[in-house]
PDBML (XML) file of the C-alpha atoms, coordinates in Angstrom:
<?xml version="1.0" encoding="UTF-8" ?>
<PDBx:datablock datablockName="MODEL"
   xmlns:PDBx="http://pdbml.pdb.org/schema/pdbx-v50.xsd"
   xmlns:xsi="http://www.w3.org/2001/XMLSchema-instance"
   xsi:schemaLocation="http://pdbml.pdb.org/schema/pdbx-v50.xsd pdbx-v50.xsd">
   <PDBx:atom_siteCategory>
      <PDBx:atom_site id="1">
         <PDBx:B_iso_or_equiv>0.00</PDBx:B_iso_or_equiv>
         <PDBx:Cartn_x>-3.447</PDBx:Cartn_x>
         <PDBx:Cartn_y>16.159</PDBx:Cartn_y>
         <PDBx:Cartn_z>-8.336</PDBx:Cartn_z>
         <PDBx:auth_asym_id>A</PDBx:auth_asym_id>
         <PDBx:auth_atom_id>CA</PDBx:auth_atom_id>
         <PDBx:auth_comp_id>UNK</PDBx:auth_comp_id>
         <PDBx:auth_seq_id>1</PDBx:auth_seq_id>
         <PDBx:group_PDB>ATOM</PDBx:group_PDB>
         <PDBx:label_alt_id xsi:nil="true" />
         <PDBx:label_asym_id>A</PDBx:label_asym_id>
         <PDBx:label_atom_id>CA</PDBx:label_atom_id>
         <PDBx:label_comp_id>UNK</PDBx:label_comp_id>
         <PDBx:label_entity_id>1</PDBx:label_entity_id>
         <PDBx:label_seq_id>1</PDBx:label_seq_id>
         <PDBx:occupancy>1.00</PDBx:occupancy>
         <PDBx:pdbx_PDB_model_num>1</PDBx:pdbx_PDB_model_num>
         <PDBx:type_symbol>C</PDBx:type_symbol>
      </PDBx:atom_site>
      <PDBx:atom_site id="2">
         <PDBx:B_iso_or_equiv>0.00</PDBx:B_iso_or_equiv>
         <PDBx:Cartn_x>-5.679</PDBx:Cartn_x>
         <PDBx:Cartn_y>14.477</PDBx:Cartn_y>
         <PDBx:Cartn_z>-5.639</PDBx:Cartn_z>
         <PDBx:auth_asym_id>A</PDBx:auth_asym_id>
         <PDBx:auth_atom_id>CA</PDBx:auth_atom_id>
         <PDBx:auth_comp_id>UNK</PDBx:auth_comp_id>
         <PDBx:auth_seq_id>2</PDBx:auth_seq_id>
         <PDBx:group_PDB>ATOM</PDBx:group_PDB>
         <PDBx:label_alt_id xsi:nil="true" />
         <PDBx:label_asym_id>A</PDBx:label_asym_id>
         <PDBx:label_atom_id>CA</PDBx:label_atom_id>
         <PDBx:label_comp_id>UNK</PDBx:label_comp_id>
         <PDBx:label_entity_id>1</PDBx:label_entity_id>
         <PDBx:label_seq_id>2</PDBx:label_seq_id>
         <PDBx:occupancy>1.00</PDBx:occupancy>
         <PDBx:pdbx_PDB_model_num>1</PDBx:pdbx_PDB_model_num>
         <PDBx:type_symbol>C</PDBx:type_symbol>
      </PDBx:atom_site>
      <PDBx:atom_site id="3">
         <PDBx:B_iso_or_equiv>0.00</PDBx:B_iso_or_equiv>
         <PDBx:Cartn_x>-5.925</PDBx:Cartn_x>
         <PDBx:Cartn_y>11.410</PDBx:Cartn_y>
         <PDBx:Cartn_z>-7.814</PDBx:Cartn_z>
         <PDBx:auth_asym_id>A</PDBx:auth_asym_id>
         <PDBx:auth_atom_id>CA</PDBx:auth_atom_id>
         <PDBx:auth_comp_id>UNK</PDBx:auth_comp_id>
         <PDBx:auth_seq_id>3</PDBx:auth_seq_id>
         <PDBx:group_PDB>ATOM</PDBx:group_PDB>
         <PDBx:label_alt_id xsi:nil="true" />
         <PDBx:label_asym_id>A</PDBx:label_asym_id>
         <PDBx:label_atom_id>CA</PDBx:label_atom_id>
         <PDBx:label_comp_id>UNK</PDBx:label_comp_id>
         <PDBx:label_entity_id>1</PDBx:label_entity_id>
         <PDBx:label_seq_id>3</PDBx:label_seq_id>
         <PDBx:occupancy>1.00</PDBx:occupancy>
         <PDBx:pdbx_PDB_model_num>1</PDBx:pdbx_PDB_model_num>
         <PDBx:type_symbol>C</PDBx:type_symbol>
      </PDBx:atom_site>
      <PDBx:atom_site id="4">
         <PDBx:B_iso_or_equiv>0.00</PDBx:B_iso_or_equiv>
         <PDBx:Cartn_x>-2.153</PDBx:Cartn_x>
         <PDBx:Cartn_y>10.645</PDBx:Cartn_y>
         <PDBx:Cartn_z>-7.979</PDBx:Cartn_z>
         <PDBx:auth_asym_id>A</PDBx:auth_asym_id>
         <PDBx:auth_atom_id>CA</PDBx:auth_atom_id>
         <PDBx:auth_comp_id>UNK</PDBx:auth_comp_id>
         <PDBx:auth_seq_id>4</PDBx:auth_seq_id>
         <PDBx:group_PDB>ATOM</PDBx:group_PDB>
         <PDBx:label_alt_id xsi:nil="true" />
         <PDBx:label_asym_id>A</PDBx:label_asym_id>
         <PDBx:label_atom_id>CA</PDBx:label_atom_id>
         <PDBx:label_comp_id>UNK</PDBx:label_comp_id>
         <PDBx:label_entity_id>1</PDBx:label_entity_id>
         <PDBx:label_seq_id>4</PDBx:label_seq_id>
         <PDBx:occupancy>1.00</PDBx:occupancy>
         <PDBx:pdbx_PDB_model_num>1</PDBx:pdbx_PDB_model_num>
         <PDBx:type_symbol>C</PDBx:type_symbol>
      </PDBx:atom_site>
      <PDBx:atom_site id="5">
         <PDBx:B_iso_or_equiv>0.00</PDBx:B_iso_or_equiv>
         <PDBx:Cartn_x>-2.007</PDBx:Cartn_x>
         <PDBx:Cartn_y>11.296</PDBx:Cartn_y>
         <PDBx:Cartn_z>-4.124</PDBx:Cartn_z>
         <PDBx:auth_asym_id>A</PDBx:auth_asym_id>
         <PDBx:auth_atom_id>CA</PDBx:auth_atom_id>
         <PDBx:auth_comp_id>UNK</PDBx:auth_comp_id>
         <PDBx:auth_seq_id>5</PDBx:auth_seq_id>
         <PDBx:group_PDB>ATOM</PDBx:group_PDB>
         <PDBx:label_alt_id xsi:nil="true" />
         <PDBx:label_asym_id>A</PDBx:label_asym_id>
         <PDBx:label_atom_id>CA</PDBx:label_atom_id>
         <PDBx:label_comp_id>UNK</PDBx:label_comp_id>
         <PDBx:label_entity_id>1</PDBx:label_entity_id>
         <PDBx:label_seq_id>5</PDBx:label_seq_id>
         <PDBx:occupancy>1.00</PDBx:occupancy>
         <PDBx:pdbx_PDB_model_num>1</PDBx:pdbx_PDB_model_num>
         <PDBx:type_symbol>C</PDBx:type_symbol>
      </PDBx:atom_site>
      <PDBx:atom_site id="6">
         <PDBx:B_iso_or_equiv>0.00</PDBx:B_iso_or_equiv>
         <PDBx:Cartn_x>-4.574</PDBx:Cartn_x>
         <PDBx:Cartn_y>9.292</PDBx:Cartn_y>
         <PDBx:Cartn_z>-3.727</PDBx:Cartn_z>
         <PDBx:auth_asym_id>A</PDBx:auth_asym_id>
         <PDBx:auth_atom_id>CA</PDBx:auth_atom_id>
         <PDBx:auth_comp_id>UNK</PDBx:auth_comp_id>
         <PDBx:auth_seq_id>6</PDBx:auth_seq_id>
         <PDBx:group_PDB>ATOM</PDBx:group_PDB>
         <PDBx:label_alt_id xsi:nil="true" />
         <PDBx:label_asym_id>A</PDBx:label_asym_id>
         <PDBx:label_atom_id>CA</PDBx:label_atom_id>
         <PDBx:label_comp_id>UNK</PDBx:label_comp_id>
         <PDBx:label_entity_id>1</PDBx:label_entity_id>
         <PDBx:label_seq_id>6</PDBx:label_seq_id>
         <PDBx:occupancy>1.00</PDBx:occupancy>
         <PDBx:pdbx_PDB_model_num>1</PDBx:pdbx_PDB_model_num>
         <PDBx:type_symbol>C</PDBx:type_symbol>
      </PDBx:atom_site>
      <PDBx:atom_site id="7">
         <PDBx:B_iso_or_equiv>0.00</PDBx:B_iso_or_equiv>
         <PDBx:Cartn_x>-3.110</PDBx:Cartn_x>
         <PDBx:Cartn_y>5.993</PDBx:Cartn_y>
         <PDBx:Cartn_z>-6.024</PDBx:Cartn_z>
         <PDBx:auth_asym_id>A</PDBx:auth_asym_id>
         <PDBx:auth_atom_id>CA</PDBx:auth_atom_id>
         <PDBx:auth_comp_id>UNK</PDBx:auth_comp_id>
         <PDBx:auth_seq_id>7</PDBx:auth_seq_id>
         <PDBx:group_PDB>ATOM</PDBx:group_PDB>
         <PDBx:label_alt_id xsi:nil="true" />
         <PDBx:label_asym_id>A</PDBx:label_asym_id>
         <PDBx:label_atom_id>CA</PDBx:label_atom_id>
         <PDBx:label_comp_id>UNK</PDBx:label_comp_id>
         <PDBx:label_entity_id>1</PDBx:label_entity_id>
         <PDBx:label_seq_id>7</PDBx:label_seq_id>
         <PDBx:occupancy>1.00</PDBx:occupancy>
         <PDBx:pdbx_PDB_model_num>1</PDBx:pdbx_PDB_model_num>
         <PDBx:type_symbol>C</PDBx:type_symbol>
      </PDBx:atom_site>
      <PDBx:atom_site id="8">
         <PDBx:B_iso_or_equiv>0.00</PDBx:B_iso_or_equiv>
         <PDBx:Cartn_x>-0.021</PDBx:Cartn_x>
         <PDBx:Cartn_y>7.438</PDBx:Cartn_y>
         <PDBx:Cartn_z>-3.635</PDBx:Cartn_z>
         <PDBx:auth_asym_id>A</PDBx:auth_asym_id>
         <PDBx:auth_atom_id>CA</PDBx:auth_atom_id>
         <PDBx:auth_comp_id>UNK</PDBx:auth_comp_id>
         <PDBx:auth_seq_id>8</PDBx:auth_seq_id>
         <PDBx:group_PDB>ATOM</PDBx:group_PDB>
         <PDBx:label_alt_id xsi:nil="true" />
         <PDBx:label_asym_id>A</PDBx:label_asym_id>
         <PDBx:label_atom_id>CA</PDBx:label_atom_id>
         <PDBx:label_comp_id>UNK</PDBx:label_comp_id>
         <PDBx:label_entity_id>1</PDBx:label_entity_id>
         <PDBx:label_seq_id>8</PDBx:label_seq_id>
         <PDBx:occupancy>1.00</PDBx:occupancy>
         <PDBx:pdbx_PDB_model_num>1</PDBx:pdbx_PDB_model_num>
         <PDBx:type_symbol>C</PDBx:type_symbol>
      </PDBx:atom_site>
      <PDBx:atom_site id="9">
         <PDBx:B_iso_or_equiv>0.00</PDBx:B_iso_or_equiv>
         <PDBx:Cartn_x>-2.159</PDBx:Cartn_x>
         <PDBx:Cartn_y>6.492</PDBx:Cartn_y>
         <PDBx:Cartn_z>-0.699</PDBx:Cartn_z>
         <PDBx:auth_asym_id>A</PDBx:auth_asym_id>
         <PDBx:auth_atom_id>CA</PDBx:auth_atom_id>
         <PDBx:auth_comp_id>UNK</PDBx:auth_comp_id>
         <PDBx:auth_seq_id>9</PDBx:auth_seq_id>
         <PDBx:group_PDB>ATOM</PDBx:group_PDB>
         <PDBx:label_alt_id xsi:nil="true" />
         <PDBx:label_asym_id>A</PDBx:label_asym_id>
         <PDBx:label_atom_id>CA</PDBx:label_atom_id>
         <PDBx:label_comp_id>UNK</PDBx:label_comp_id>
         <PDBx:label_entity_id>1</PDBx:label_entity_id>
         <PDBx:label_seq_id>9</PDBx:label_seq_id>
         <PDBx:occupancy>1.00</PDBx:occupancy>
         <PDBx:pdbx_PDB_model_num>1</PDBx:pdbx_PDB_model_num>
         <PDBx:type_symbol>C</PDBx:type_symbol>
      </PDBx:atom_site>
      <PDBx:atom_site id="10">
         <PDBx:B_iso_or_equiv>0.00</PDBx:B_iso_or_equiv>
         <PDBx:Cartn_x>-3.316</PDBx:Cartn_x>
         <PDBx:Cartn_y>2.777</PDBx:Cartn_y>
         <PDBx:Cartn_z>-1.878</PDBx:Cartn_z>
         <PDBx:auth_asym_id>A</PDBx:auth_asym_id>
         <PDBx:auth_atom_id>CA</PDBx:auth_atom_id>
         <PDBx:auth_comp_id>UNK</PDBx:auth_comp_id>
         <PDBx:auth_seq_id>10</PDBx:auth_seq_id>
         <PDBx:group_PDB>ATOM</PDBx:group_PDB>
         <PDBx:label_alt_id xsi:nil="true" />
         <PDBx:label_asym_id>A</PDBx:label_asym_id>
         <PDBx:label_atom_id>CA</PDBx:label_atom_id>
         <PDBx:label_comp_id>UNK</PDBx:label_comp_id>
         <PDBx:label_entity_id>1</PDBx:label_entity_id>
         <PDBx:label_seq_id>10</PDBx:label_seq_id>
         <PDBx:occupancy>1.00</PDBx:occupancy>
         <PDBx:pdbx_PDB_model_num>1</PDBx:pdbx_PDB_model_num>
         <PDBx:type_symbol>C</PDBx:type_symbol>
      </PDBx:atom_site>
      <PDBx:atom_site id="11">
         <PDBx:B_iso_or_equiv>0.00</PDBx:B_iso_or_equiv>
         <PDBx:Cartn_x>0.496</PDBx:Cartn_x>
         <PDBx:Cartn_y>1.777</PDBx:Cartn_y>
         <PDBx:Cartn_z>-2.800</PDBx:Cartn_z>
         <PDBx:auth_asym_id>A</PDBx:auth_asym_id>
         <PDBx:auth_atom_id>CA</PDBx:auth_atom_id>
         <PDBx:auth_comp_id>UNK</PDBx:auth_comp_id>
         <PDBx:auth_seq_id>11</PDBx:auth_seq_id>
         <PDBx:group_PDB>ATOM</PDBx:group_PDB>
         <PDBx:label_alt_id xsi:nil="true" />
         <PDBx:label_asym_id>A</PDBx:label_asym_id>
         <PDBx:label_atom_id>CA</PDBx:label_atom_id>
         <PDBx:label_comp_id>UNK</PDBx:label_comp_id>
         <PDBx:label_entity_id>1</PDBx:label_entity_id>
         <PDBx:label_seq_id>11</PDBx:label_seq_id>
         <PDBx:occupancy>1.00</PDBx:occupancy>
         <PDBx:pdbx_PDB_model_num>1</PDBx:pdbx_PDB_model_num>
         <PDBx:type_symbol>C</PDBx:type_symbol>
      </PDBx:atom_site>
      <PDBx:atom_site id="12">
         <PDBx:B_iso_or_equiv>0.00</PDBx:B_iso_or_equiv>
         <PDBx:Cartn_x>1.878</PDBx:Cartn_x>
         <PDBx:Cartn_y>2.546</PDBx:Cartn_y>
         <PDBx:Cartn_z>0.648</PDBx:Cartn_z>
         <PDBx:auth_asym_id>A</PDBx:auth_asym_id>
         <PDBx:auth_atom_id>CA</PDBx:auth_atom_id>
         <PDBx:auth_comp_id>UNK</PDBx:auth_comp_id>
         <PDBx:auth_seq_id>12</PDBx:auth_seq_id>
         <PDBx:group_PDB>ATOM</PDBx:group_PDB>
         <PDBx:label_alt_id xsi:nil="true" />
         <PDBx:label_asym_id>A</PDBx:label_asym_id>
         <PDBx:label_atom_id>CA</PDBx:label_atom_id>
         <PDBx:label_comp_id>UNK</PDBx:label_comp_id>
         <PDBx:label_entity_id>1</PDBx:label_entity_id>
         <PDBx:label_seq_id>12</PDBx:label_seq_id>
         <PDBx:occupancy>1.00</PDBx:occupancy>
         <PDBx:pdbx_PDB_model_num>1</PDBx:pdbx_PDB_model_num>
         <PDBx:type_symbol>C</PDBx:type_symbol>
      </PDBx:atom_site>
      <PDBx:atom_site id="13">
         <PDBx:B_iso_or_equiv>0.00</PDBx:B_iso_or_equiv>
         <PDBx:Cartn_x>-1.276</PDBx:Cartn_x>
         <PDBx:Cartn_y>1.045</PDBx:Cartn_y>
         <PDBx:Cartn_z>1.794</PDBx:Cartn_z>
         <PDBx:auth_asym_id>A</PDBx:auth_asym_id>
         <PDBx:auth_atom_id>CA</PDBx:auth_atom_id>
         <PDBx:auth_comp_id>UNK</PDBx:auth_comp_id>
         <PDBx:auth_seq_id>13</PDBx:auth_seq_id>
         <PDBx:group_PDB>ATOM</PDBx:group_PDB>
         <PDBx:label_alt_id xsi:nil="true" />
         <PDBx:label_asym_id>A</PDBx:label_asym_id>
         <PDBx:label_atom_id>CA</PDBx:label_atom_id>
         <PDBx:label_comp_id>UNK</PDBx:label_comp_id>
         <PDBx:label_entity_id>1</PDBx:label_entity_id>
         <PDBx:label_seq_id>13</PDBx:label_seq_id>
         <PDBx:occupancy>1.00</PDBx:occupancy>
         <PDBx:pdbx_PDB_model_num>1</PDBx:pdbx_PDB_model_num>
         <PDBx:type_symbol>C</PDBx:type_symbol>
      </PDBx:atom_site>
      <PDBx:atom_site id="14">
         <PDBx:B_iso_or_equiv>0.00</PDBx:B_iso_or_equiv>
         <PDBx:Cartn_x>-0.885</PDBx:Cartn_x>
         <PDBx:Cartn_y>-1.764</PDBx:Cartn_y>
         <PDBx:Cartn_z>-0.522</PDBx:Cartn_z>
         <PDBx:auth_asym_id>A</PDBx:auth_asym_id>
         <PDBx:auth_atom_id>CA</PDBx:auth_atom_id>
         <PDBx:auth_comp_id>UNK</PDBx:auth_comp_id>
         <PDBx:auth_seq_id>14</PDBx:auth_seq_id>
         <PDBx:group_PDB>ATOM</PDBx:group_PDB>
         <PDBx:label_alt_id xsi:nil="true" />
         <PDBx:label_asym_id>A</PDBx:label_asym_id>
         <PDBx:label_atom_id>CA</PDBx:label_atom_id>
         <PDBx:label_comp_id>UNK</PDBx:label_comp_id>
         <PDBx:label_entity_id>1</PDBx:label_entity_id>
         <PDBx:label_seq_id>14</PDBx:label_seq_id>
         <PDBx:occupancy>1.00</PDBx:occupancy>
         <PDBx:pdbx_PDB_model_num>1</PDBx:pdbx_PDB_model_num>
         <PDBx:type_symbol>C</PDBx:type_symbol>
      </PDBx:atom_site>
      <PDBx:atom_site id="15">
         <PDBx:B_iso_or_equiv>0.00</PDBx:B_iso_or_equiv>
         <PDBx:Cartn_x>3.315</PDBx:Cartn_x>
         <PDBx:Cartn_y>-2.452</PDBx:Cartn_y>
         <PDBx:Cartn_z>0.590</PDBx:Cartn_z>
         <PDBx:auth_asym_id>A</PDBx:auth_asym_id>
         <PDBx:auth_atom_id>CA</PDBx:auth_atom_id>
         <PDBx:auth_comp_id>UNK</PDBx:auth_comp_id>
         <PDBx:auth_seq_id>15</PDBx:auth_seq_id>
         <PDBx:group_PDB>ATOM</PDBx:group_PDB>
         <PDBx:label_alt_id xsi:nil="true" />
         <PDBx:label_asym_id>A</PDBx:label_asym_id>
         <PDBx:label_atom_id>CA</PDBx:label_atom_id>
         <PDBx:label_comp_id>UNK</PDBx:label_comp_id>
         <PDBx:label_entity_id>1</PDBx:label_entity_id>
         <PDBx:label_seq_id>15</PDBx:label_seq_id>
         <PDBx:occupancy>1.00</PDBx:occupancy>
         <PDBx:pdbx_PDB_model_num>1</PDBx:pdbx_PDB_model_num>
         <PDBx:type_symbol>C</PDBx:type_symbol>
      </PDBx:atom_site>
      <PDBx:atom_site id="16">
         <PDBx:B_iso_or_equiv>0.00</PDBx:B_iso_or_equiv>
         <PDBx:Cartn_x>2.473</PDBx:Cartn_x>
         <PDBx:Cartn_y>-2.446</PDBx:Cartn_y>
         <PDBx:Cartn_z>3.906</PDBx:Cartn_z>
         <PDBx:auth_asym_id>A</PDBx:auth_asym_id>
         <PDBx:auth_atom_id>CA</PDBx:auth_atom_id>
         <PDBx:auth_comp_id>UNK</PDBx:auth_comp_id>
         <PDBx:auth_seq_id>16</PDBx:auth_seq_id>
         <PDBx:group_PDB>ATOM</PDBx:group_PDB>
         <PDBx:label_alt_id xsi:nil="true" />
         <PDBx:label_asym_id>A</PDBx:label_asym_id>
         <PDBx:label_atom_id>CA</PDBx:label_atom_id>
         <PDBx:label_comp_id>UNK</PDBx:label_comp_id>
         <PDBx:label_entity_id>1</PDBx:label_entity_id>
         <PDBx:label_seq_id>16</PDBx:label_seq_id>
         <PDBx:occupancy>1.00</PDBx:occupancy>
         <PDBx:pdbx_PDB_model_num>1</PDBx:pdbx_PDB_model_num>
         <PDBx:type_symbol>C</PDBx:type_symbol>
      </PDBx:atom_site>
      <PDBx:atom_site id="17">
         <PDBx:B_iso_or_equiv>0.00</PDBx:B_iso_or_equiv>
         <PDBx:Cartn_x>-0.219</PDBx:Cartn_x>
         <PDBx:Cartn_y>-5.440</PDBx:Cartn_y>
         <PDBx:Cartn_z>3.687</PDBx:Cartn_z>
         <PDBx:auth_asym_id>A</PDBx:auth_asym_id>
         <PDBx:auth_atom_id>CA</PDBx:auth_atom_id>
         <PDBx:auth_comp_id>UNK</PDBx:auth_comp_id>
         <PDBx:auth_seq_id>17</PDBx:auth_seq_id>
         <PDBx:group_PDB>ATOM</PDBx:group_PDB>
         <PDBx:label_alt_id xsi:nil="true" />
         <PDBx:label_asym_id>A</PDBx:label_asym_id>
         <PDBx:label_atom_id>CA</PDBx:label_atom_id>
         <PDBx:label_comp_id>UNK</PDBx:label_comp_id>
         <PDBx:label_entity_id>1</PDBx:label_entity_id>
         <PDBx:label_seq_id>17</PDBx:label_seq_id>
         <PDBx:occupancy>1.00</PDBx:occupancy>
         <PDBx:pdbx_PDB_model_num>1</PDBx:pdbx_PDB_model_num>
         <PDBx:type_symbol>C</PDBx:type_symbol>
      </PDBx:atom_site>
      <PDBx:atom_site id="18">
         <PDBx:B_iso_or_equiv>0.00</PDBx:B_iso_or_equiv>
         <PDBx:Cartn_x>1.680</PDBx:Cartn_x>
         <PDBx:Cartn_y>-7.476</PDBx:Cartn_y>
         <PDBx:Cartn_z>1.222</PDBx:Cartn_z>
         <PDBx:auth_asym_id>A</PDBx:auth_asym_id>
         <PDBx:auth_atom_id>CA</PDBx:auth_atom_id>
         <PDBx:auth_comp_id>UNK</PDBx:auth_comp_id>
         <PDBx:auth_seq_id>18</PDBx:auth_seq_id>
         <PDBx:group_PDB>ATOM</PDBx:group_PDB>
         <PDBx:label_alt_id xsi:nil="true" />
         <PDBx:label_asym_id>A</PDBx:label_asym_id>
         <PDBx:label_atom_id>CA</PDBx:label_atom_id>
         <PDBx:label_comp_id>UNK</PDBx:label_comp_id>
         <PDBx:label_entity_id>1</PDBx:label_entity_id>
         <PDBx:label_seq_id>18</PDBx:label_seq_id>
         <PDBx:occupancy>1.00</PDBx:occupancy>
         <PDBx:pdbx_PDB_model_num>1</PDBx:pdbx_PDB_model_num>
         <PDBx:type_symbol>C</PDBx:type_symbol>
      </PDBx:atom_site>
      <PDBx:atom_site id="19">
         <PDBx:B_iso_or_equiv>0.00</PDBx:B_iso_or_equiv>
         <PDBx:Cartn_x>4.765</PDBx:Cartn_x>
         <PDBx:Cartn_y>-6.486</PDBx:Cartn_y>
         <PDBx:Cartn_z>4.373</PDBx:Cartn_z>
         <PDBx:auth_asym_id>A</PDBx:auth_asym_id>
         <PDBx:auth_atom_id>CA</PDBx:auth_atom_id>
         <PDBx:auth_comp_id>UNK</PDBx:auth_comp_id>
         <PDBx:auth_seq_id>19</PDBx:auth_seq_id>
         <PDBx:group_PDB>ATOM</PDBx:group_PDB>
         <PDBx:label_alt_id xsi:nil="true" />
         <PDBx:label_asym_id>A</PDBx:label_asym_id>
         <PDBx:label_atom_id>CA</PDBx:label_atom_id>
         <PDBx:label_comp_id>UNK</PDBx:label_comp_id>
         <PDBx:label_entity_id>1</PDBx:label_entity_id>
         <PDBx:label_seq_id>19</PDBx:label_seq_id>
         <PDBx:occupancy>1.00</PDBx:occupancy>
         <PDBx:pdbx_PDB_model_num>1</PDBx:pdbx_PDB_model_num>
         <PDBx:type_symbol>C</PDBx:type_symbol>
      </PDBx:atom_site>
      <PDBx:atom_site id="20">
         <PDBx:B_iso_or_equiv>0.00</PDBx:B_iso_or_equiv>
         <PDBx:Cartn_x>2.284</PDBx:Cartn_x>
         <PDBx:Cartn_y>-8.217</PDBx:Cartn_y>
         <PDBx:Cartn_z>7.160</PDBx:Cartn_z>
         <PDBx:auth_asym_id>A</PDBx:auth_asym_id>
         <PDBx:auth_atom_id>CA</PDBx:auth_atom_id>
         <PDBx:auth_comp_id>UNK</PDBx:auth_comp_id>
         <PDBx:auth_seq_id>20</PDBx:auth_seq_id>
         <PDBx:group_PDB>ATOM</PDBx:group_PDB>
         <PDBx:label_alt_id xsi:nil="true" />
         <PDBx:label_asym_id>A</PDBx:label_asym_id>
         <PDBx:label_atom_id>CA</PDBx:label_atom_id>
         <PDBx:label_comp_id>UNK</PDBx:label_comp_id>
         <PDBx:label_entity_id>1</PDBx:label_entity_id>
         <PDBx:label_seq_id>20</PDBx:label_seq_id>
         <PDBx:occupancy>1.00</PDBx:occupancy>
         <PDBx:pdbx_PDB_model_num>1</PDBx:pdbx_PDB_model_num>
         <PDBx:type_symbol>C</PDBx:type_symbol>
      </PDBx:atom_site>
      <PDBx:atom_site id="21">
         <PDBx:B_iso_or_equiv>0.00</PDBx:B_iso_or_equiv>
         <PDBx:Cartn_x>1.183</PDBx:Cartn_x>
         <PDBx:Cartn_y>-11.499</PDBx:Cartn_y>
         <PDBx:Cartn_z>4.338</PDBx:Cartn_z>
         <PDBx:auth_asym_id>A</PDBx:auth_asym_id>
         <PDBx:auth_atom_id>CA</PDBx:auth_atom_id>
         <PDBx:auth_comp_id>UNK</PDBx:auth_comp_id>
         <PDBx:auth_seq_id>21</PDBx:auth_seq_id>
         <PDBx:group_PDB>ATOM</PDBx:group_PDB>
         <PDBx:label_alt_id xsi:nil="true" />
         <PDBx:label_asym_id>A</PDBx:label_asym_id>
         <PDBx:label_atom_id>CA</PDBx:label_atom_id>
         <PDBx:label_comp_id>UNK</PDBx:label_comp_id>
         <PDBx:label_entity_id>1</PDBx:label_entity_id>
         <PDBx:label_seq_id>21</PDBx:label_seq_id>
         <PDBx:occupancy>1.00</PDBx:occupancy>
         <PDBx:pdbx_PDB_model_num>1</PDBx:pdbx_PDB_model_num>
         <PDBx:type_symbol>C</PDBx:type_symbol>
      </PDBx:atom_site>
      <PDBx:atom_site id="22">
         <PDBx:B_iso_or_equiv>0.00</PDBx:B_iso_or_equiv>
         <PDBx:Cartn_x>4.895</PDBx:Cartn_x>
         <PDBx:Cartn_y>-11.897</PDBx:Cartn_y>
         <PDBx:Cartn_z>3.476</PDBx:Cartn_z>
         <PDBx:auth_asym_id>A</PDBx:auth_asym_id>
         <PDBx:auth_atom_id>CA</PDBx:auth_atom_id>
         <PDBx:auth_comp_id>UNK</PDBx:auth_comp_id>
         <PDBx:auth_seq_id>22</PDBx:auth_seq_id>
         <PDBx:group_PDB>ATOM</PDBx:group_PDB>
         <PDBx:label_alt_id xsi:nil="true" />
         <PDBx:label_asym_id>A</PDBx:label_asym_id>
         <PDBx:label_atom_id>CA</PDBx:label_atom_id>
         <PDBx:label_comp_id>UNK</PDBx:label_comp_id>
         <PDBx:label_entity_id>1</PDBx:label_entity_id>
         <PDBx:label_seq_id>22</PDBx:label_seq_id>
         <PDBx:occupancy>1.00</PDBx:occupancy>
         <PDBx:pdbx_PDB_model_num>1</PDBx:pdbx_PDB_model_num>
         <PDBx:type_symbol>C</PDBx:type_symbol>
      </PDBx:atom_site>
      <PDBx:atom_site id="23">
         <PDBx:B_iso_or_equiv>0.00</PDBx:B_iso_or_equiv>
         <PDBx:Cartn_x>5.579</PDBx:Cartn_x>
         <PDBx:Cartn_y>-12.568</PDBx:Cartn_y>
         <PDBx:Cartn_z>7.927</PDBx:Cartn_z>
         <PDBx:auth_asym_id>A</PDBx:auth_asym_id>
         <PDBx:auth_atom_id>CA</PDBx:auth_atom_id>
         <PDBx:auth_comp_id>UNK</PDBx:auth_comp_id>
         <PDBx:auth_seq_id>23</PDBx:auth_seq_id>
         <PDBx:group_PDB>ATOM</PDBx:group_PDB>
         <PDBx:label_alt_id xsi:nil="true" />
         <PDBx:label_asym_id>A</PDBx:label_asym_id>
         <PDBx:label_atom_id>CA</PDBx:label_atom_id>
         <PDBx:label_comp_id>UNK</PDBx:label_comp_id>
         <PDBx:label_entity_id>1</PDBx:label_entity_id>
         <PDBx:label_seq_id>23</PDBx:label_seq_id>
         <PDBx:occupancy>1.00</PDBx:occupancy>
         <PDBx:pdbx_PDB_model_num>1</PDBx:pdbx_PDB_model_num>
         <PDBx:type_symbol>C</PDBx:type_symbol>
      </PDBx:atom_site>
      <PDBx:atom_site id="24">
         <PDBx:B_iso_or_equiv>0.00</PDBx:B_iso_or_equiv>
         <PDBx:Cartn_x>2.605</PDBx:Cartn_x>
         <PDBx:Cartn_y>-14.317</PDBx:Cartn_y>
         <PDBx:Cartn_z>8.219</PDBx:Cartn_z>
         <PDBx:auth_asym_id>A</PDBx:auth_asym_id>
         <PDBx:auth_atom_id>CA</PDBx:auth_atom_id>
         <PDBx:auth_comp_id>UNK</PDBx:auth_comp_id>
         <PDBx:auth_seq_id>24</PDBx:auth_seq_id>
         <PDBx:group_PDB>ATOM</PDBx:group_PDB>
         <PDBx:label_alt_id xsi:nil="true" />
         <PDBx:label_asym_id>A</PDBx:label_asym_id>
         <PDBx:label_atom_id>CA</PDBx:label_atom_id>
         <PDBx:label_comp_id>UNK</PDBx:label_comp_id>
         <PDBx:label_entity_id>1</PDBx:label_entity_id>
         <PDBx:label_seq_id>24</PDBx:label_seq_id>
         <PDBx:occupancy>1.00</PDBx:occupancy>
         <PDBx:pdbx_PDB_model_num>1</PDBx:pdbx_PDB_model_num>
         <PDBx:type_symbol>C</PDBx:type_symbol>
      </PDBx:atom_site>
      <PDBx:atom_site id="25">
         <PDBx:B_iso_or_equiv>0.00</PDBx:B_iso_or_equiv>
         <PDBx:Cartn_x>3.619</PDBx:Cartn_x>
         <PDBx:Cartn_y>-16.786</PDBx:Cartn_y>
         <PDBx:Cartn_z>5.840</PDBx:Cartn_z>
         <PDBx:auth_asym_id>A</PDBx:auth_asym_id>
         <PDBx:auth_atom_id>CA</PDBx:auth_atom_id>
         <PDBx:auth_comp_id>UNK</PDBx:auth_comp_id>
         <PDBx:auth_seq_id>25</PDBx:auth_seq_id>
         <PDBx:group_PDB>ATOM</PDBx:group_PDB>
         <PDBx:label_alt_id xsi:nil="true" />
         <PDBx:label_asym_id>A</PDBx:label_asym_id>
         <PDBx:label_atom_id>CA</PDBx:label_atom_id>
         <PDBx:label_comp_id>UNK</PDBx:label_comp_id>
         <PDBx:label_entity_id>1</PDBx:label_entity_id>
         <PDBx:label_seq_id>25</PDBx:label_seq_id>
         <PDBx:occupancy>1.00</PDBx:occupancy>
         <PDBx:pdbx_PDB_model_num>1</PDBx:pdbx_PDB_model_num>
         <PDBx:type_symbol>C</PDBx:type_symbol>
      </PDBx:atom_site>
   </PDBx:atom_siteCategory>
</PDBx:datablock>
């Protein structure tokens, strides 16, 4: 359903932010 692709959509969102915080620090 388009509402589990779209929670899909925030994680890998999500993992790739906390990924750029994590080498800023």
């Amino acid at each position: 359903n388009d509402q589990a692709l779209a929670v899909r959509a925030c994680a890998r969102r999500l993992a790739a932010l906390n990924k750029a915080r994590t080498q800023a620090k």
